[in-house]
Protein backbone atom coordinates (compact mmCIF):
# COMPACT_ATOMS: atom_id res chain seq x y z
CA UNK A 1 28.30 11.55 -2.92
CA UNK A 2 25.69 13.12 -5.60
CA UNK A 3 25.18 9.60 -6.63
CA UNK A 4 24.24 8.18 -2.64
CA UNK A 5 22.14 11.43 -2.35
CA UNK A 6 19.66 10.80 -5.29
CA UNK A 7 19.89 7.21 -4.65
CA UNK A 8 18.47 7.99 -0.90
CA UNK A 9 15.78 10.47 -2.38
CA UNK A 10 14.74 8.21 -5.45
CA UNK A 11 14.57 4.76 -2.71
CA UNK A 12 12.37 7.26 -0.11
CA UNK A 13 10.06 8.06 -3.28
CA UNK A 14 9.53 4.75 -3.94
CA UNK A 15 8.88 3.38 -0.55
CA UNK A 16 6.47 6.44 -0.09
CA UNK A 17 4.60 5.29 -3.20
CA UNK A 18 4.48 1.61 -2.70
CA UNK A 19 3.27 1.59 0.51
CA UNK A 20 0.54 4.70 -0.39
CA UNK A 21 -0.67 1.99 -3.20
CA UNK A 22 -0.36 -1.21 -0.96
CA UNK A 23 -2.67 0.93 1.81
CA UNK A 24 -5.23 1.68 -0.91
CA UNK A 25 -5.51 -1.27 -2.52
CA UNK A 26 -5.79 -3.01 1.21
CA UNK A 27 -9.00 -0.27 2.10
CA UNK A 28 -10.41 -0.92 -1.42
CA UNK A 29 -10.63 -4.55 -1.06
CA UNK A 30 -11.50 -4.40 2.79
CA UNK A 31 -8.17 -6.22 4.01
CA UNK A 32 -5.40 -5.69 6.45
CA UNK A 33 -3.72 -2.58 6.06
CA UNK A 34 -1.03 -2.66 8.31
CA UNK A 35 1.89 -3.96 6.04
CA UNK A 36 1.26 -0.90 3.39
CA UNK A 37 1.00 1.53 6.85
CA UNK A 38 4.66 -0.01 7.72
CA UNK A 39 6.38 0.68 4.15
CA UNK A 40 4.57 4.50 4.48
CA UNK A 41 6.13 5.09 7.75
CA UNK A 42 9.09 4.15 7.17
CA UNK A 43 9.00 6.53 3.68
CA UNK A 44 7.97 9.51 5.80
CA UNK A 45 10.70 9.05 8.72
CA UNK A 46 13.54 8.80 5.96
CA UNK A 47 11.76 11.90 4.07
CA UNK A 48 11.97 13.71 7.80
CA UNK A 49 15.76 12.68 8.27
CA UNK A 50 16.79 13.33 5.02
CA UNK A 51 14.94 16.79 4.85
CA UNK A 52 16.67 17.70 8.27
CA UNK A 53 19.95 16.29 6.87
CA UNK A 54 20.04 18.69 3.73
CA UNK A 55 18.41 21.99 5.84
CA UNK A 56 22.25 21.19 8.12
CA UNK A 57 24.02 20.99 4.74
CA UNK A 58 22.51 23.89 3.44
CA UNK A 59 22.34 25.92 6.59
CA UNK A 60 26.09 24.99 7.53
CA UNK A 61 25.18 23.24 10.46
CA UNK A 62 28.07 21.05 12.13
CA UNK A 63 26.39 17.79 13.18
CA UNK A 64 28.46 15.73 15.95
């Protein structure tokens, strides 16, 4: 389980970071910037779930 856990925190860094770069790079050289937006949403709605996910963990929260 501690494995899957940082796993799901390291992959939600990375797609956080990738698409931050891919949307600067696309303002910088004046081109579409919707595919970088896509990867940076998707980073911040797994960082949302998995942040609510550990506060029920932590808080003792029973989920179902």
């Amino acid at each position: 389980m501690g494995f899957l856990l940082i796993a799901y925190w390291i992959g939600m860094l990375v797609l956080l970071l990738v698409g931050l770069i891919k949307l600067i790079a696309a303002a910088v050289q004046q081109k579409p910037y919707k595919p970088g937006l896509k990867i940076l949403l998707v980073g911040i709605v797994l960082l949302v779930i998995g942040a609510g996910a550990c506060a029920a963990m932590i808080g003792g929260l029973s989920i179902g």
